[in-house]
N, C-alpha and C. Protein backbone atom coordinates (compact mmCIF):
# COMPACT_ATOMS: atom_id res chain seq x y z
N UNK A 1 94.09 -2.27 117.05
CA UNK A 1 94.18 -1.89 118.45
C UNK A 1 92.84 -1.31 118.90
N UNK A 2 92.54 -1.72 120.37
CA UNK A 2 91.25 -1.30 120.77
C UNK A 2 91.29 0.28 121.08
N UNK A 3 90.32 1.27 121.24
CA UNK A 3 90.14 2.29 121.72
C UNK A 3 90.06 2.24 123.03
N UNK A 4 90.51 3.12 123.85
CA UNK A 4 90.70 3.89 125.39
C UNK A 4 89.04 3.92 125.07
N UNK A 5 88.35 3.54 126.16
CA UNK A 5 87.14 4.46 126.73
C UNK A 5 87.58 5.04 127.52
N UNK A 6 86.63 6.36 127.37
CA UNK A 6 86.83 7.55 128.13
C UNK A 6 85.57 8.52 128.19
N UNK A 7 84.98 8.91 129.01
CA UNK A 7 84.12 10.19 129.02
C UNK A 7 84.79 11.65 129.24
N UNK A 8 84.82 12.41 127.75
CA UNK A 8 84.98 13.79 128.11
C UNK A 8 84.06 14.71 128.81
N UNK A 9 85.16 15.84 129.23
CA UNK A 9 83.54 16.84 129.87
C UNK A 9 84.09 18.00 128.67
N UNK A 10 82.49 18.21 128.03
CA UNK A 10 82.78 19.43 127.47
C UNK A 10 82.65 20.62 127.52
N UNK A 11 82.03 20.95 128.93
CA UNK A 11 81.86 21.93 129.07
C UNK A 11 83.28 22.90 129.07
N UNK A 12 82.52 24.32 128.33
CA UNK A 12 83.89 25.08 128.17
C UNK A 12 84.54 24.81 127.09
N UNK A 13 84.25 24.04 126.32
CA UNK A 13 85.16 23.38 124.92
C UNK A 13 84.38 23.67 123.98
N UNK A 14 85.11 24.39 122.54
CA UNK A 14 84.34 24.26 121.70
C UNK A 14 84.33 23.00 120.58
N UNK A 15 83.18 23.08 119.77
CA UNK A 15 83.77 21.84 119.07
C UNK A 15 83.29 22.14 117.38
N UNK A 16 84.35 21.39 116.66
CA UNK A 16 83.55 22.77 114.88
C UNK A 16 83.55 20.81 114.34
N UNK A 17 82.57 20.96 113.72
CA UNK A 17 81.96 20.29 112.47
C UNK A 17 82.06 20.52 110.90
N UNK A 18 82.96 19.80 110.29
CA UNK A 18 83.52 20.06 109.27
C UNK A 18 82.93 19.04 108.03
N UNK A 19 81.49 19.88 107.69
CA UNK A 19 80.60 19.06 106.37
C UNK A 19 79.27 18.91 107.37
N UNK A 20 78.24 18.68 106.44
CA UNK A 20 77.11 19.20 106.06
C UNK A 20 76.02 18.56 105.85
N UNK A 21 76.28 17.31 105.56
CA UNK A 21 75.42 15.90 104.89
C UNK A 21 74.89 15.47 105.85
N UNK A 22 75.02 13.98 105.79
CA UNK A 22 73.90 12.91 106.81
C UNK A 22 74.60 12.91 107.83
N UNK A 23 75.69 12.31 107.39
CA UNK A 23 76.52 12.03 108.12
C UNK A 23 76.78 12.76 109.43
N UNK A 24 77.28 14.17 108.87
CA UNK A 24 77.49 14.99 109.97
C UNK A 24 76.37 15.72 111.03
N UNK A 25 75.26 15.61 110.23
CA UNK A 25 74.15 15.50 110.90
C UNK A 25 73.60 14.33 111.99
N UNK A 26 74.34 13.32 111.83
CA UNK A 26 74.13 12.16 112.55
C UNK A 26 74.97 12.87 114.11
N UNK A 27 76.51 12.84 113.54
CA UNK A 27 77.25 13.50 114.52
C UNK A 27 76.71 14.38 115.51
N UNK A 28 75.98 15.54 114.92
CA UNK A 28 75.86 16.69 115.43
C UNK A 28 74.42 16.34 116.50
N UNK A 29 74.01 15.33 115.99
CA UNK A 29 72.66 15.09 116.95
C UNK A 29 73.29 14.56 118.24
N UNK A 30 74.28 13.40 117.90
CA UNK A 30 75.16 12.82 119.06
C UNK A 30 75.55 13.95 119.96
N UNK A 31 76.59 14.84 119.52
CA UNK A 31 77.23 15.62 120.14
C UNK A 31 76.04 16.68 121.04
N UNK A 32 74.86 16.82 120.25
CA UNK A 32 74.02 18.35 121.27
C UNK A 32 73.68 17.24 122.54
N UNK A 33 74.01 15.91 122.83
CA UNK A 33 73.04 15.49 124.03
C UNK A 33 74.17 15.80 124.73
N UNK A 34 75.19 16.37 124.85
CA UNK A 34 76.70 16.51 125.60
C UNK A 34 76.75 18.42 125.87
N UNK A 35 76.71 18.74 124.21
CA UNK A 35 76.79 19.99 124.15
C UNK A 35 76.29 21.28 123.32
N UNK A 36 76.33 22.56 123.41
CA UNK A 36 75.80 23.20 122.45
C UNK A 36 76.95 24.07 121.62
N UNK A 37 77.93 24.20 122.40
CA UNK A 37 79.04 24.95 121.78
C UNK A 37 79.65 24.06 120.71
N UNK A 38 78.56 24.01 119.53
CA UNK A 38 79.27 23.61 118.35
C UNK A 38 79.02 24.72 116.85
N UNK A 39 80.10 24.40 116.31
CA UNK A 39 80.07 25.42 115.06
C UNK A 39 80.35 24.79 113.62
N UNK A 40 79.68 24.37 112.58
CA UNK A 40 79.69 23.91 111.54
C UNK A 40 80.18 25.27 110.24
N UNK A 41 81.24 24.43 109.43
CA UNK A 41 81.41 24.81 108.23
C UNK A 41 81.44 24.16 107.56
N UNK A 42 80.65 24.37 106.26
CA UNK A 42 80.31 23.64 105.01
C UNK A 42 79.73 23.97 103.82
N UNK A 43 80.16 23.89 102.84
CA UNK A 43 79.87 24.13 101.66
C UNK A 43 77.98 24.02 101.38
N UNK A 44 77.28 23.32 101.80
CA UNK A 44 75.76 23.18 101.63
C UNK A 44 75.93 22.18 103.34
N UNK A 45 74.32 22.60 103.75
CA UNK A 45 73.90 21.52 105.19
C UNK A 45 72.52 20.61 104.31
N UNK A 46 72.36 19.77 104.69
CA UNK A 46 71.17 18.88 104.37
C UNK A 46 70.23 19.08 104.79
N UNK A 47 69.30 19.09 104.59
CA UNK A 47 67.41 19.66 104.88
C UNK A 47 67.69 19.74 106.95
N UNK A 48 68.19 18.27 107.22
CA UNK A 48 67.96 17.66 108.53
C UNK A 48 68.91 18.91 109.49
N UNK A 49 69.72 18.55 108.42
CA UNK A 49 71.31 19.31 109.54
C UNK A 49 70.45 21.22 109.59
N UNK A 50 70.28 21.96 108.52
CA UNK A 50 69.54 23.01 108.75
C UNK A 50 68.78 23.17 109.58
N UNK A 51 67.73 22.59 109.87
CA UNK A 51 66.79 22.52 110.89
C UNK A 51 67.29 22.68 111.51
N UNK A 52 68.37 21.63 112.38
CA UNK A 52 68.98 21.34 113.81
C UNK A 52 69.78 22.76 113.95
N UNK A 53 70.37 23.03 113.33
CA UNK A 53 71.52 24.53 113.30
C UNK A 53 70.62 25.60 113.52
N UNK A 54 69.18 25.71 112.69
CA UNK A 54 67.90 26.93 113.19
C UNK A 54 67.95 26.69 114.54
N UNK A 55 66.97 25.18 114.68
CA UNK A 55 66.67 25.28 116.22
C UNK A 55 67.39 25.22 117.53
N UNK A 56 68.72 25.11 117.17
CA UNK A 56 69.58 25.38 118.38
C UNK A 56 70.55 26.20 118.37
N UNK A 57 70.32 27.05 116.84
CA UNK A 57 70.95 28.33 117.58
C UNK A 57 72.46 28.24 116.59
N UNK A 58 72.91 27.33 116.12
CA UNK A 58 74.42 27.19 116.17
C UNK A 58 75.29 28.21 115.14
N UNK A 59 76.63 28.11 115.43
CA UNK A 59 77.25 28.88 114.60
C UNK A 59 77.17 28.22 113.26
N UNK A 60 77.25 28.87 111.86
CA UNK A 60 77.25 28.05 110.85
C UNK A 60 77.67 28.94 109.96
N UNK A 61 79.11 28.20 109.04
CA UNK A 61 79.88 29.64 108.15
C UNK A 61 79.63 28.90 106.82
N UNK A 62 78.41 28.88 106.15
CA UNK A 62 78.51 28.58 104.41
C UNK A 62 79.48 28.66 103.61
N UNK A 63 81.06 27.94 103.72
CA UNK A 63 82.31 28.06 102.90
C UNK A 63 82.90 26.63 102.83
N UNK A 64 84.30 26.63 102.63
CA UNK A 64 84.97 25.35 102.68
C UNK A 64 85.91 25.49 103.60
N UNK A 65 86.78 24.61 104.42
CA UNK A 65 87.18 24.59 105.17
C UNK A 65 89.10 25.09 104.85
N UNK A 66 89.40 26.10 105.64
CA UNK A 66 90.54 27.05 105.40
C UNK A 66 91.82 26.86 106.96
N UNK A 67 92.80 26.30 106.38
CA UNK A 67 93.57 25.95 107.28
C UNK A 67 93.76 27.24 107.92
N UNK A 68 93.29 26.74 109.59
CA UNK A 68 93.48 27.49 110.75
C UNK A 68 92.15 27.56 111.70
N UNK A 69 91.03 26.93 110.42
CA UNK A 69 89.83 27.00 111.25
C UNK A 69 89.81 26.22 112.59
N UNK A 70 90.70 25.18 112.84
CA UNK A 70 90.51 24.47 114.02
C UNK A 70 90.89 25.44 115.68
N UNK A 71 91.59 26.13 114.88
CA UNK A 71 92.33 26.86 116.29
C UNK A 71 91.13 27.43 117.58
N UNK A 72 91.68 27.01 118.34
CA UNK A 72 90.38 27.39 119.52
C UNK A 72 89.23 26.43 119.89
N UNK A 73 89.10 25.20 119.12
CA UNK A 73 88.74 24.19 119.23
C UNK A 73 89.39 23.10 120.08
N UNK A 74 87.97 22.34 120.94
CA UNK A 74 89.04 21.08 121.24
C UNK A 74 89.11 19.77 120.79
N UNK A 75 87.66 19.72 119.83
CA UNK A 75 87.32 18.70 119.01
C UNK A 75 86.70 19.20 117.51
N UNK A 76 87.44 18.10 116.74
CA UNK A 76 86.93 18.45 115.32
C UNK A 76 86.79 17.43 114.66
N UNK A 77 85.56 17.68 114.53
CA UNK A 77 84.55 15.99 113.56
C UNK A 77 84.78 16.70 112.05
N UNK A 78 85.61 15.93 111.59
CA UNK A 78 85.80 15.71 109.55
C UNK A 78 84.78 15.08 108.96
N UNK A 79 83.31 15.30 108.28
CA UNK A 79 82.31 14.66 108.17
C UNK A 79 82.31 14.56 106.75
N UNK A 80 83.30 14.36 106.31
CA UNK A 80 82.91 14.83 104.32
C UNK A 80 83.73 13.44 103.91
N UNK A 81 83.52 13.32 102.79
CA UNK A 81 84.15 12.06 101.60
C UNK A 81 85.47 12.36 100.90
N UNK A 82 85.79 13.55 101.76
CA UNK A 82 87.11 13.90 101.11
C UNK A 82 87.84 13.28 101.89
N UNK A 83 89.06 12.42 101.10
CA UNK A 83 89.98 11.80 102.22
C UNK A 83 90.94 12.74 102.33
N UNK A 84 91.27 13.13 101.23
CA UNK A 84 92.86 14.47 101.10
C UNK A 84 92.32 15.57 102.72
N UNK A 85 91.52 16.22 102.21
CA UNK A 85 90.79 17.31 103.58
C UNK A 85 90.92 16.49 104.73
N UNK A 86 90.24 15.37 105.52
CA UNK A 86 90.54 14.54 106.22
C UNK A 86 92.06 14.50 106.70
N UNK A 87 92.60 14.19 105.87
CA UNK A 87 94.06 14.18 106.14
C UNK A 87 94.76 14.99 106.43
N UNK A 88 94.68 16.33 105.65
CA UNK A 88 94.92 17.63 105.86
C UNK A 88 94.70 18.19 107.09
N UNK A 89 93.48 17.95 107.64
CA UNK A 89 92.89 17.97 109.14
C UNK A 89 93.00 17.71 110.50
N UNK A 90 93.61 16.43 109.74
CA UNK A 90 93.77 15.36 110.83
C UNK A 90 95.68 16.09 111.39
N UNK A 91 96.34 16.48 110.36
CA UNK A 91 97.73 16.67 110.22
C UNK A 91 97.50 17.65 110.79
N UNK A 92 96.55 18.91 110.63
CA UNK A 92 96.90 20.19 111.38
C UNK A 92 96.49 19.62 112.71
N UNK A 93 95.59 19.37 113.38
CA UNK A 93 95.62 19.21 114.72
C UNK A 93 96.72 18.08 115.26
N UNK A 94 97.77 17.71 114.89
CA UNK A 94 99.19 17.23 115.36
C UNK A 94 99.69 17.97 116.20
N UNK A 95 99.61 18.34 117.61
CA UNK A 95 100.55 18.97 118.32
C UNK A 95 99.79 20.63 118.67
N UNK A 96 98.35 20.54 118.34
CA UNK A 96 97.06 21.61 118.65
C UNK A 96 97.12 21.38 119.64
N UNK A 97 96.65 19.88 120.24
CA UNK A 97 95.80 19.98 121.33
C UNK A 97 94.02 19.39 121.33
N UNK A 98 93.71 19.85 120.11
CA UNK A 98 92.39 19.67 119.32
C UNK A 98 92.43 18.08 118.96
N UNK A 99 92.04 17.39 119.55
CA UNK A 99 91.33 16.12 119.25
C UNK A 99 90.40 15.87 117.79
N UNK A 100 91.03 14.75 116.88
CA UNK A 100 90.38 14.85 115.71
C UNK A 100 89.28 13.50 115.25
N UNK A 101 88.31 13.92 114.89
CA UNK A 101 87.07 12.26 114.14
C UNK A 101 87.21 12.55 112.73
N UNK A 102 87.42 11.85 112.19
CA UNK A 102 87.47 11.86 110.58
C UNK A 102 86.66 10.55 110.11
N UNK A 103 85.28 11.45 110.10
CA UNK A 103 84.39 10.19 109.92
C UNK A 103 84.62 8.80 108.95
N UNK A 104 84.48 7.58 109.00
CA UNK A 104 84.83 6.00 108.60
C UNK A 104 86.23 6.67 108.17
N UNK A 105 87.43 6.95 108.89
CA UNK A 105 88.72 6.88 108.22
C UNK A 105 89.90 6.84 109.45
N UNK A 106 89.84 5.44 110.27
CA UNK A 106 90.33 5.66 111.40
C UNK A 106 91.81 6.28 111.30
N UNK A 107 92.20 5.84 110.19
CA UNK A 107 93.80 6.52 110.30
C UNK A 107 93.74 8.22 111.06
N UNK A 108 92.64 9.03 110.54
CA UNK A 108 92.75 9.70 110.88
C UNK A 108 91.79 10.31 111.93
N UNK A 109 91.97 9.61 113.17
CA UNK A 109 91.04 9.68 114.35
C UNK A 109 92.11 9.67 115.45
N UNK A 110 91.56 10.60 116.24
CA UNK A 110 92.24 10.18 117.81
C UNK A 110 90.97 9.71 118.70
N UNK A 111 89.65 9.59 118.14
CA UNK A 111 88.53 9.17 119.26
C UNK A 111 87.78 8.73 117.86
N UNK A 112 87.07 7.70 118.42
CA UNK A 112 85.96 7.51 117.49
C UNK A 112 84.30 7.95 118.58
N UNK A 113 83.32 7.66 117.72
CA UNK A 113 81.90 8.21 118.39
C UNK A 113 81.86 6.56 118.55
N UNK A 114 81.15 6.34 119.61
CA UNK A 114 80.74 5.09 119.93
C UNK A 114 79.21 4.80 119.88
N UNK A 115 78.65 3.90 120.35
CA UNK A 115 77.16 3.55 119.95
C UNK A 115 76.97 4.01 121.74
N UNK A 116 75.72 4.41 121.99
CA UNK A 116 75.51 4.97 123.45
C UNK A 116 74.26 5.20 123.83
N UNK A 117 74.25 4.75 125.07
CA UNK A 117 72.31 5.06 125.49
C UNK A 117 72.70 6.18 126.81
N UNK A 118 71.99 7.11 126.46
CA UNK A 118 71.71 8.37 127.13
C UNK A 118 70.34 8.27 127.87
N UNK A 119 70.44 7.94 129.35
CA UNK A 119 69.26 8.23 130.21
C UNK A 119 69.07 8.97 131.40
N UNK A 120 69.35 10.34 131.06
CA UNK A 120 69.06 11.31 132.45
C UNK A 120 71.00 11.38 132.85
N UNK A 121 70.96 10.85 133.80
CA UNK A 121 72.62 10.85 134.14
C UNK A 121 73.26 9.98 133.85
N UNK A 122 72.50 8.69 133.17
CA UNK A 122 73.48 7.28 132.87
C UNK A 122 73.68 7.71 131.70
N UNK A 123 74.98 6.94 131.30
CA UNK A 123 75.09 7.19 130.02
C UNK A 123 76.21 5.46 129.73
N UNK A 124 76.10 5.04 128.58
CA UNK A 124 76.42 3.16 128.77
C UNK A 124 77.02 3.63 127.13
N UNK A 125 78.40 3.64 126.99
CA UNK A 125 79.07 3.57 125.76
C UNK A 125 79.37 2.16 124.87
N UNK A 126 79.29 2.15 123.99
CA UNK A 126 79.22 0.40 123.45
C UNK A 126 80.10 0.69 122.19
N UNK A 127 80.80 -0.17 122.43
CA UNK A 127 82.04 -0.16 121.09
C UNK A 127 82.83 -1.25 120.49
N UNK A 128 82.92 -1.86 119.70
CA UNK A 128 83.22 -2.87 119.12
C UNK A 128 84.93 -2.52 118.22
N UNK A 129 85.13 -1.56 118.32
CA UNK A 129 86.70 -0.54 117.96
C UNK A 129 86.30 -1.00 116.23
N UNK A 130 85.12 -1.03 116.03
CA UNK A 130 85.32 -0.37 114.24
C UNK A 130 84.85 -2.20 113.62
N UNK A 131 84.41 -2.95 114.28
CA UNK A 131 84.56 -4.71 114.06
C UNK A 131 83.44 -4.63 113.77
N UNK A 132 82.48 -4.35 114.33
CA UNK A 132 81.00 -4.67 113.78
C UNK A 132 79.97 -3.67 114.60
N UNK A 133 80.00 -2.50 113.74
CA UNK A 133 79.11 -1.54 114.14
C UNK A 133 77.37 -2.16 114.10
N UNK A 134 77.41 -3.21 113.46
CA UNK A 134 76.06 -3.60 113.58
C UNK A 134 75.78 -4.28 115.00
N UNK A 135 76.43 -4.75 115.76
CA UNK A 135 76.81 -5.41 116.79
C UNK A 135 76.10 -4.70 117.73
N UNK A 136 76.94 -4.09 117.52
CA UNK A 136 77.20 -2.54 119.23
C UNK A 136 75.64 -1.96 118.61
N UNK A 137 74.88 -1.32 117.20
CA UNK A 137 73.79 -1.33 117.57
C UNK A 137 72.59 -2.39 118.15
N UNK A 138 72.79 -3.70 117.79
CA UNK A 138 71.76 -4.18 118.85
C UNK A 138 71.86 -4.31 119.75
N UNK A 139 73.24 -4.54 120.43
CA UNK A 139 73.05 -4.97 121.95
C UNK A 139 73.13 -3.70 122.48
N UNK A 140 72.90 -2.11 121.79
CA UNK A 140 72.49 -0.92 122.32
C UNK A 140 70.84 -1.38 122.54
N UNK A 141 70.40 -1.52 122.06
CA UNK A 141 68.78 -1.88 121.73
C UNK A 141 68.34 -2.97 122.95
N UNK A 142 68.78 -3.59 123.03
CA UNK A 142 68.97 -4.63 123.76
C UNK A 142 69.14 -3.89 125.07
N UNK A 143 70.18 -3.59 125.82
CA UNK A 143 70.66 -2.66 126.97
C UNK A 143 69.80 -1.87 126.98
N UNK A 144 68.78 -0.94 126.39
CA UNK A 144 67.72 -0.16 126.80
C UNK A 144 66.92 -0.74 126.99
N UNK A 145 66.19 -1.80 126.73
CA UNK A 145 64.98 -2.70 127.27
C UNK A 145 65.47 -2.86 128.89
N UNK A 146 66.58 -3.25 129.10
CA UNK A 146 67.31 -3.50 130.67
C UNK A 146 66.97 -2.40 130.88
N UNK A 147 67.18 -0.89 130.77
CA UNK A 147 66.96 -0.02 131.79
C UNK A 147 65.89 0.80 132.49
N UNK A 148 65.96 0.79 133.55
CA UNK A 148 64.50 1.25 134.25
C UNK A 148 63.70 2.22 133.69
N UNK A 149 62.31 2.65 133.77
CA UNK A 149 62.33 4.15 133.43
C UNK A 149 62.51 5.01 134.76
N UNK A 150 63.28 4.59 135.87
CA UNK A 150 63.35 5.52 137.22
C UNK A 150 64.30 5.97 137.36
N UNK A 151 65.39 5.50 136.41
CA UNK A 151 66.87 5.37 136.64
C UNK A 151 67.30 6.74 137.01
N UNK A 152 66.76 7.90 136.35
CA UNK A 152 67.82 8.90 136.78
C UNK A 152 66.82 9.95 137.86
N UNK A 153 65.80 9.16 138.41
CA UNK A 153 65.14 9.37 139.90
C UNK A 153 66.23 8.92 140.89
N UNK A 154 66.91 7.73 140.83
CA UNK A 154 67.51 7.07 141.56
C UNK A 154 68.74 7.46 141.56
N UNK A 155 69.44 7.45 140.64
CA UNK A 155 70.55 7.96 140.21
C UNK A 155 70.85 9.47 140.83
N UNK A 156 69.89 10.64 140.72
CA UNK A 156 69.30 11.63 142.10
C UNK A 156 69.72 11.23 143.14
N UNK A 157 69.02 10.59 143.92
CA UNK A 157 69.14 10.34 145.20
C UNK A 157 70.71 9.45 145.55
N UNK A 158 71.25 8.61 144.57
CA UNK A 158 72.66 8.59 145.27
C UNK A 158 73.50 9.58 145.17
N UNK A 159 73.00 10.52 143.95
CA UNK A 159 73.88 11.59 144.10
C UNK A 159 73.99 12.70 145.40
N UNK A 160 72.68 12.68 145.74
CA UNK A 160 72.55 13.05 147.42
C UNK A 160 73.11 12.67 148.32
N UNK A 161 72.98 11.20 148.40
CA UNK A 161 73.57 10.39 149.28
C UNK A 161 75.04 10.51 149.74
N UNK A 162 75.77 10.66 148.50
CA UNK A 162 77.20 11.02 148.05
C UNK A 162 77.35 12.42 148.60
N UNK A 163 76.55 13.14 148.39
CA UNK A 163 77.14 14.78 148.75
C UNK A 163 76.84 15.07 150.27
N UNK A 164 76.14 13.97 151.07
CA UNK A 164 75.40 14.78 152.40
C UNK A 164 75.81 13.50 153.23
N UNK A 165 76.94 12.24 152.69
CA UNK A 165 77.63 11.34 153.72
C UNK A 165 79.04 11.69 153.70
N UNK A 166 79.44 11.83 154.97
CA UNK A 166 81.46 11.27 154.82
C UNK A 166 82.06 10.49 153.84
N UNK A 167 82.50 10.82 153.54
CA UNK A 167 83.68 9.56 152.61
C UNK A 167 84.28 9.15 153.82
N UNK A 168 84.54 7.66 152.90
CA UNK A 168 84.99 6.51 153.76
C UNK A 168 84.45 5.18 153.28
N UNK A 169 84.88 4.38 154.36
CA UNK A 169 84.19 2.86 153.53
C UNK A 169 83.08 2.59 154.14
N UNK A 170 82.28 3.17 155.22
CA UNK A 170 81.29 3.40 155.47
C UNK A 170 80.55 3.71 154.31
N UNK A 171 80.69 4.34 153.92
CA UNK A 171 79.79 5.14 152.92
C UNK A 171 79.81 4.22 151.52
N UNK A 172 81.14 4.08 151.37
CA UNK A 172 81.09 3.12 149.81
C UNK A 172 80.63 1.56 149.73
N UNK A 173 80.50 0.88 150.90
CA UNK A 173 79.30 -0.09 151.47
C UNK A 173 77.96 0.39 151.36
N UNK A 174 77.76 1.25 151.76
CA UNK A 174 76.25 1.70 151.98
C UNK A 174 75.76 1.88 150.76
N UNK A 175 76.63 2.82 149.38
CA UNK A 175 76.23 3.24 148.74
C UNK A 175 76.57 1.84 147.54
N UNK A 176 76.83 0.87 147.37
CA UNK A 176 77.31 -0.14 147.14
C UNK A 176 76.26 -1.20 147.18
N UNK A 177 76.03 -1.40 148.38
CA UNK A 177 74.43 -2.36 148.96
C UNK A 177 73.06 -1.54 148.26
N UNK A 178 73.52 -0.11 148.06
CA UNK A 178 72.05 0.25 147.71
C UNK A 178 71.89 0.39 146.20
N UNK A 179 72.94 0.31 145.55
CA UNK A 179 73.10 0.22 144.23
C UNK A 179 73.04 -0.88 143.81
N UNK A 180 73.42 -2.39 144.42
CA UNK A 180 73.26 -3.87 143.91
C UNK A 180 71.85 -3.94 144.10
N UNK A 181 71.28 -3.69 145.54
CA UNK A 181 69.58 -4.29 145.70
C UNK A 181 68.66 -3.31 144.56
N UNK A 182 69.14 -2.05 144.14
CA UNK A 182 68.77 -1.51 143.20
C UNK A 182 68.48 -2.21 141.37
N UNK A 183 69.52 -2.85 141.03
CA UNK A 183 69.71 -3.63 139.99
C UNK A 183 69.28 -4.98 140.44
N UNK A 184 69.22 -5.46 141.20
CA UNK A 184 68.92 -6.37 141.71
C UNK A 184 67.38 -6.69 141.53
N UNK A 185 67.05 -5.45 142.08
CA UNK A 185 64.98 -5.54 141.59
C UNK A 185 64.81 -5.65 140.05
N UNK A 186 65.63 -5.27 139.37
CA UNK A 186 65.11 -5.42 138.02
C UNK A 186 64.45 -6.50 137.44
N UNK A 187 65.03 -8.02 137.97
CA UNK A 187 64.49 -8.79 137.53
C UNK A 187 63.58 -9.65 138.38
């Protein structure tokens, strides 16, 4: 079954990181272009993941992970090779509220991380639901050559446009025509 796309807002949400390695270091780079309210526990962090936790500050509890840590969370990335913990994890947030990633183990996922180009205010999610992650990275690669470097100059100004016209269909024409001749110049 395919995944729901969806964009969360996280502001106001916390989110805990559970392991220490590449992996979760991969995660955690994803997640700071969204947010900073994240908190890692883990037995050891990897050279990379340390750094990132110095330079931004984050919470970080050197232990293993102790049922109840999720509470107060609204997302929790499982980043370790343990499948039992994973599972364990995945089972306590049943009926939390807390949204769970249990990294390569979809059984125990309610969202997966998708492949994504981040430019200013665009943001273009690419997902293949787990079929060929090699995929979704090139035609990520691919889709950034397409995008302007003005985009989130422009992207500005409709947001103006939007806040200082009436709603109506006046407006969603206007703003419509100026968004096609916009893409339109690209090529």
């Amino acid at each position: 079954m395919s995944y729901f796309p969806a964009f969360l807002k996280l502001e106001n949400k916390k989110v805990l990181i559970v392991g220490g390695g590449k992996i979760a270091s991969k995660k955690l780079e994803h997640l700071l272009d969204f947010t900073s309210d994240i908190s890692i526990i883990a037995l050891e962090l990897s050279e990379e993941m340390s750094k990132i936790v110095k330079e931004k500050n984050l919470h970080f509890e050197k232990r293993g992970y102790t049922k109840g840590d999720i509470q107060n969370f609204a997302l929790v990335v499982v980043a370790t090779d343990n499948i039992a913990l994973q599972a364990e994890i995945f089972e306590e947030t049943r009926g939390s509220g807390t949204l769970c990633n249990s990294v390569d183990s979809v059984d125990y996922c309610d969202f997966i991380f998708s492949s994504y180009i981040k430019k200013d205010d665009l943001t273009i999610a690419i997902s293949t639901s787990g079929a060929s992650p090699a995929f979704a990275k090139h035609l990520k690669k691919y889709l950034q050559k397409l995008i302007p470097s003005d985009i989130g100059v422009f992207l500005q100004e409709m947001k103006k446009l939007r806040e200082s016209t009436a709603k109506g269909k006046e407006r969603m024409k206007m703003l419509g025509k100026k968004a096609e001749k916009y893409i339109n110049s690209w090529s």
